[in-house]
PDB file of N, CA and C in Angstrom:
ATOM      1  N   UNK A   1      46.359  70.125 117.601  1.00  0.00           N
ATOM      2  CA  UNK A   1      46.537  70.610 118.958  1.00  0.00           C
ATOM      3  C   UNK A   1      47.145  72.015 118.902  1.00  0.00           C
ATOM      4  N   UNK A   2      46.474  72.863 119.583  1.00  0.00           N
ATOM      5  CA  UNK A   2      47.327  74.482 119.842  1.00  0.00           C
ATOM      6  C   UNK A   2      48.145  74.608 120.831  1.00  0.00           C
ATOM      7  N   UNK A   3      49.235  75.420 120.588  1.00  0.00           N
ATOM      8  CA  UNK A   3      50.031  75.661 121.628  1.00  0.00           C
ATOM      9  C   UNK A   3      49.746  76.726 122.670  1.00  0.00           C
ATOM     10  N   UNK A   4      49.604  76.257 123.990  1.00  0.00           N
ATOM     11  CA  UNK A   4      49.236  77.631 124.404  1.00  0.00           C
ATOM     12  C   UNK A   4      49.944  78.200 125.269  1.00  0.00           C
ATOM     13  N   UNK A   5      50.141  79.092 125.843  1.00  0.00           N
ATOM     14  CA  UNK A   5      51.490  79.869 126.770  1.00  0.00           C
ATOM     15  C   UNK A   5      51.076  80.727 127.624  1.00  0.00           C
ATOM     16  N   UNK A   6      51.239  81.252 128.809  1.00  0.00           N
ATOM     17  CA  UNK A   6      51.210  81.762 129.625  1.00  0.00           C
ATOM     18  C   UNK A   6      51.987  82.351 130.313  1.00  0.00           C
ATOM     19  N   UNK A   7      52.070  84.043 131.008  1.00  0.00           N
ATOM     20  CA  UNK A   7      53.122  83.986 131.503  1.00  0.00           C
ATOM     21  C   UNK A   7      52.478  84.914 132.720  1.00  0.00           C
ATOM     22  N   UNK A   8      53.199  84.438 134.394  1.00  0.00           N
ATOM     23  CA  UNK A   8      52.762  84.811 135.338  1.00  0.00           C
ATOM     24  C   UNK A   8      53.596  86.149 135.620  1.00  0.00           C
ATOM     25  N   UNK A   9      52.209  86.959 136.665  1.00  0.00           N
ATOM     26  CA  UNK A   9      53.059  88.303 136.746  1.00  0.00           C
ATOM     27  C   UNK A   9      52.713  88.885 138.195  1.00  0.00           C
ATOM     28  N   UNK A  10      53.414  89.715 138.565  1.00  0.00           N
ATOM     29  CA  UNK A  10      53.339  90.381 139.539  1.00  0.00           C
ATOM     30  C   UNK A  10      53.462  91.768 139.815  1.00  0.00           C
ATOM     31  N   UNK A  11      53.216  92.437 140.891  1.00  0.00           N
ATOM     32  CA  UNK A  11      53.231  93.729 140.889  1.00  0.00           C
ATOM     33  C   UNK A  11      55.254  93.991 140.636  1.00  0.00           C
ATOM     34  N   UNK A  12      55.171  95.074 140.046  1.00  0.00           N
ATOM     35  CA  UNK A  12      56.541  95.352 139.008  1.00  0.00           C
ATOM     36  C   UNK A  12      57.452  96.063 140.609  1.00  0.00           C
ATOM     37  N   UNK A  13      58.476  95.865 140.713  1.00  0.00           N
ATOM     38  CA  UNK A  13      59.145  96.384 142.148  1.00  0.00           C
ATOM     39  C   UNK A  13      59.741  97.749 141.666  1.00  0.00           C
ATOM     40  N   UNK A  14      60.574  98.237 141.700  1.00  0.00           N
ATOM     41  CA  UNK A  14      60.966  99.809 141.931  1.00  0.00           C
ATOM     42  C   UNK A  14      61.786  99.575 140.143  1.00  0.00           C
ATOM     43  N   UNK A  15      62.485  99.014 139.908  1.00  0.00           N
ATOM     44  CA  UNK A  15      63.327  99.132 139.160  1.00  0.00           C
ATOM     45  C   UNK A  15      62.176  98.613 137.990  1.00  0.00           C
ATOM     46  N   UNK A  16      62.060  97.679 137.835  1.00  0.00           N
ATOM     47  CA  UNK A  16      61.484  97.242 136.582  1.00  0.00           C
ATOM     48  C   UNK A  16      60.211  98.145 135.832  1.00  0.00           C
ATOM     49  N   UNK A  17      59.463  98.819 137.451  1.00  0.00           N
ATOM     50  CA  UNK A  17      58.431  99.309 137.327  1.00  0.00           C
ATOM     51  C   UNK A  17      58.844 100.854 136.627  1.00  0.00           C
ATOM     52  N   UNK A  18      60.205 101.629 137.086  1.00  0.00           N
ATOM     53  CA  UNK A  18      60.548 102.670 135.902  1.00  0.00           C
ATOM     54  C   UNK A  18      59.998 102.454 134.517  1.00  0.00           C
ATOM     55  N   UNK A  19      60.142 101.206 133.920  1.00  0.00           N
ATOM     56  CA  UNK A  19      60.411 100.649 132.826  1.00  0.00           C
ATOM     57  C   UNK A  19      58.867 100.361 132.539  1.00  0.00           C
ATOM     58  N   UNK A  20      57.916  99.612 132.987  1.00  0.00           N
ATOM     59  CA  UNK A  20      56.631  98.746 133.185  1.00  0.00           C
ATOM     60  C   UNK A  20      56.320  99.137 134.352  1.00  0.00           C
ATOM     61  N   UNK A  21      55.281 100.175 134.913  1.00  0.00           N
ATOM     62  CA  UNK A  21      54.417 100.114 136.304  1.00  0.00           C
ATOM     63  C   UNK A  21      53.559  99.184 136.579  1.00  0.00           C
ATOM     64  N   UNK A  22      53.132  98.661 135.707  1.00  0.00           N
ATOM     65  CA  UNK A  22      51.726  97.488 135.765  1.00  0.00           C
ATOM     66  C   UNK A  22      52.153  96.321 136.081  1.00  0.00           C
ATOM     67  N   UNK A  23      53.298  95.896 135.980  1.00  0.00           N
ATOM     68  CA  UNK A  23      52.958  93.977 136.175  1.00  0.00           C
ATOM     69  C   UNK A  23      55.175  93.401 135.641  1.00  0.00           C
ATOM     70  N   UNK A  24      55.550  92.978 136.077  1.00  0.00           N
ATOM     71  CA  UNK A  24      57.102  92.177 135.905  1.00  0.00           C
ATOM     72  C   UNK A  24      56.942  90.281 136.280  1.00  0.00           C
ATOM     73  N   UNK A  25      57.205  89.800 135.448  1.00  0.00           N
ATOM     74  CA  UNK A  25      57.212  88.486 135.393  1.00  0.00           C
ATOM     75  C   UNK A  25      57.573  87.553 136.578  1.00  0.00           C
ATOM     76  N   UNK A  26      57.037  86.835 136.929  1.00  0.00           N
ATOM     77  CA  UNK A  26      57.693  86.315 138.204  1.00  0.00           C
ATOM     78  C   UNK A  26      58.595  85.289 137.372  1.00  0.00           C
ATOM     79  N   UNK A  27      59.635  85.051 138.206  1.00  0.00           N
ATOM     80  CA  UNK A  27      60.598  83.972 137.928  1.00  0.00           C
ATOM     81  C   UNK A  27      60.686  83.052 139.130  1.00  0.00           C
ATOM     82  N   UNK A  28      59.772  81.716 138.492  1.00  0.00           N
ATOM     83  CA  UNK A  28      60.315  80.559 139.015  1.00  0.00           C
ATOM     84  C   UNK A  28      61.624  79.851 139.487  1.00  0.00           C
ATOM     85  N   UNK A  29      62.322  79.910 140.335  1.00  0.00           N
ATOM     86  CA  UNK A  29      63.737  79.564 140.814  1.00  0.00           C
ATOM     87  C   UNK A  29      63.546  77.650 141.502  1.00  0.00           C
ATOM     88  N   UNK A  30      62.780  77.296 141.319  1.00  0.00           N
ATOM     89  CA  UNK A  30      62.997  75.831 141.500  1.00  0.00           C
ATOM     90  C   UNK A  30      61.873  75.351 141.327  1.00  0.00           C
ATOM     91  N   UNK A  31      62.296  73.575 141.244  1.00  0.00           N
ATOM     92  CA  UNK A  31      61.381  72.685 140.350  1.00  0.00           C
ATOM     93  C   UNK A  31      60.170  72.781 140.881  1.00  0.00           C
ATOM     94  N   UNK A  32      59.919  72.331 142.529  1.00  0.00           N
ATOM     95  CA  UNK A  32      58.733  72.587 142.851  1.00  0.00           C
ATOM     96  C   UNK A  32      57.539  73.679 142.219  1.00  0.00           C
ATOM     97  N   UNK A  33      58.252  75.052 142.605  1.00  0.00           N
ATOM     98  CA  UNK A  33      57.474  75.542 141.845  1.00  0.00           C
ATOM     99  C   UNK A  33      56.778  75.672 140.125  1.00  0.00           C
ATOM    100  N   UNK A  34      57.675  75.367 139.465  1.00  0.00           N
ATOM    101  CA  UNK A  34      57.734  75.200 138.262  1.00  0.00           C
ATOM    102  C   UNK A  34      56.368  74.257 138.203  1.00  0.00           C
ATOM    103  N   UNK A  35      56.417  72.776 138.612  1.00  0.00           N
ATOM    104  CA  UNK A  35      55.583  71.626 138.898  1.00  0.00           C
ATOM    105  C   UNK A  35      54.303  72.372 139.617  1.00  0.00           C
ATOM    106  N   UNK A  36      54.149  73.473 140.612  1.00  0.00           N
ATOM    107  CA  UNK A  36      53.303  74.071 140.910  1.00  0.00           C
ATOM    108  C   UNK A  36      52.250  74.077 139.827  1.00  0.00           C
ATOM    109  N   UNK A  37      53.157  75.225 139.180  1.00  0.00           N
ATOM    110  CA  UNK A  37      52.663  76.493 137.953  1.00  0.00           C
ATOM    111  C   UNK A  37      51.840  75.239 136.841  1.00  0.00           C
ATOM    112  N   UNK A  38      52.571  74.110 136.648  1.00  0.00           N
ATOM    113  CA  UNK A  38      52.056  73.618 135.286  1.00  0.00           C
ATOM    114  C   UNK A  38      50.656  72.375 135.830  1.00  0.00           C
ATOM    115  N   UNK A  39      50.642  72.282 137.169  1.00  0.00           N
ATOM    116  CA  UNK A  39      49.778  71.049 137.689  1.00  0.00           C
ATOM    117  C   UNK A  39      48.839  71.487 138.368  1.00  0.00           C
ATOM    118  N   UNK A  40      48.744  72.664 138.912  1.00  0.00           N
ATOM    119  CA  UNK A  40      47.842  72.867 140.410  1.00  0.00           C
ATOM    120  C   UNK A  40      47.010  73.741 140.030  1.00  0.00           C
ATOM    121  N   UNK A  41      46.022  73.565 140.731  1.00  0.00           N
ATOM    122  CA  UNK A  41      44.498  74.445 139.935  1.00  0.00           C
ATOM    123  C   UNK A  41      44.974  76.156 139.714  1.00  0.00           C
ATOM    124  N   UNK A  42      44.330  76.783 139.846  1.00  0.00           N
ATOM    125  CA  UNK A  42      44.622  78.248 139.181  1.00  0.00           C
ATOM    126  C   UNK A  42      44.956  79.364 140.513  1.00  0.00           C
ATOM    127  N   UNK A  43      43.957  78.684 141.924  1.00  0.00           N
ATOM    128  CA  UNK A  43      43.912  79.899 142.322  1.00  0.00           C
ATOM    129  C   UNK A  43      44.712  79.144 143.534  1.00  0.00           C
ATOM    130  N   UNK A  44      45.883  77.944 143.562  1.00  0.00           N
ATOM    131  CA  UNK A  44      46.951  77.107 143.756  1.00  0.00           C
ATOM    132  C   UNK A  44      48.166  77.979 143.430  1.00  0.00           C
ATOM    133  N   UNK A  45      47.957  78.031 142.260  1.00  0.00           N
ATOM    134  CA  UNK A  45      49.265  78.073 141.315  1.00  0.00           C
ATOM    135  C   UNK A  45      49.637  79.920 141.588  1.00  0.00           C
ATOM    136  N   UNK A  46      48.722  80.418 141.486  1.00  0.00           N
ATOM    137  CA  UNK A  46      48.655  81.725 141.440  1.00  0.00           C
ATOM    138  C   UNK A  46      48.934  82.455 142.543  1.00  0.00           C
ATOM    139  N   UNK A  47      49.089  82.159 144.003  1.00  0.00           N
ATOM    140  CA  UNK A  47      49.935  81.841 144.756  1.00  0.00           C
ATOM    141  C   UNK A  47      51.233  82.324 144.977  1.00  0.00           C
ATOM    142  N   UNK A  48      52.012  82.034 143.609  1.00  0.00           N
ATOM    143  CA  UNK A  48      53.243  81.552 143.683  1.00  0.00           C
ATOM    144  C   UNK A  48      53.679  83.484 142.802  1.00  0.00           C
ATOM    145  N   UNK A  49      52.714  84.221 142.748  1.00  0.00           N
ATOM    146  CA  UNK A  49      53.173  85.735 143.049  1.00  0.00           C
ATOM    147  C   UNK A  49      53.271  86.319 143.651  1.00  0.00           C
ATOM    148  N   UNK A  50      55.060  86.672 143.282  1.00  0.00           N
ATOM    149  CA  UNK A  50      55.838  87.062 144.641  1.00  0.00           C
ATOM    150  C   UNK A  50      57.122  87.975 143.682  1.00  0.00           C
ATOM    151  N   UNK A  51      57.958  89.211 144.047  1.00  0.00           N
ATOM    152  CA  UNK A  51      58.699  89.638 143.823  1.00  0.00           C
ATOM    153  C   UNK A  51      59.966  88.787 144.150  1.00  0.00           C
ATOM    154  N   UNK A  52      60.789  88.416 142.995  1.00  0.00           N
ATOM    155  CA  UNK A  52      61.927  88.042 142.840  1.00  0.00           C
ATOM    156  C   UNK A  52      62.999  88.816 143.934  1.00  0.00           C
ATOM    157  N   UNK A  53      63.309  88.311 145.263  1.00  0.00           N
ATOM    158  CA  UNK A  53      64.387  88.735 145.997  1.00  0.00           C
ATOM    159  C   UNK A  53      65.580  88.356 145.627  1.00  0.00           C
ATOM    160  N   UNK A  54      65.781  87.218 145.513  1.00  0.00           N
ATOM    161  CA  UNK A  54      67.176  86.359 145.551  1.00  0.00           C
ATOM    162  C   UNK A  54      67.446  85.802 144.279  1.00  0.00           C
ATOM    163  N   UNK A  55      68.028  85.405 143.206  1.00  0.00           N
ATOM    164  CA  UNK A  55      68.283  83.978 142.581  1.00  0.00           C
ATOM    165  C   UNK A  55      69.772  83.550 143.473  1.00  0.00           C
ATOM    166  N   UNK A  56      69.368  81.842 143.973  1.00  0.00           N
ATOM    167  CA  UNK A  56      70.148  81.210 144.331  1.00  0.00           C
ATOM    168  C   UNK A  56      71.368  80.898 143.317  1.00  0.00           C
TER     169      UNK A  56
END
């Protein structure tokens, strides 16, 4: 079995984008979504890109 990995991205916001203009990782902040990302078809899951405002 291969391992395979993925990592979701989004348009890069002011700060990160200094650094990277093309694309900054979205961060999942709760389970739901998480359960989203690993279960729900592609164009479901994909969705769930969005610029990081808050961590609770």
């Amino acid at each position: 079995m291969d391992d395979l990995y993925a990592i979701l991205t989004t348009e890069a916001n002011r700060k990160v984008g200094a650094v990277h203009p093309k694309a900054m990782p979205v961060i999942l902040t709760r389970q739901e979504e998480m359960d989203l990302w690993m279960t729900a078809p592609a164009d479901e899951a994909t969705r769930l890109r969005r610029l990081l405002v808050r961590v609770a």
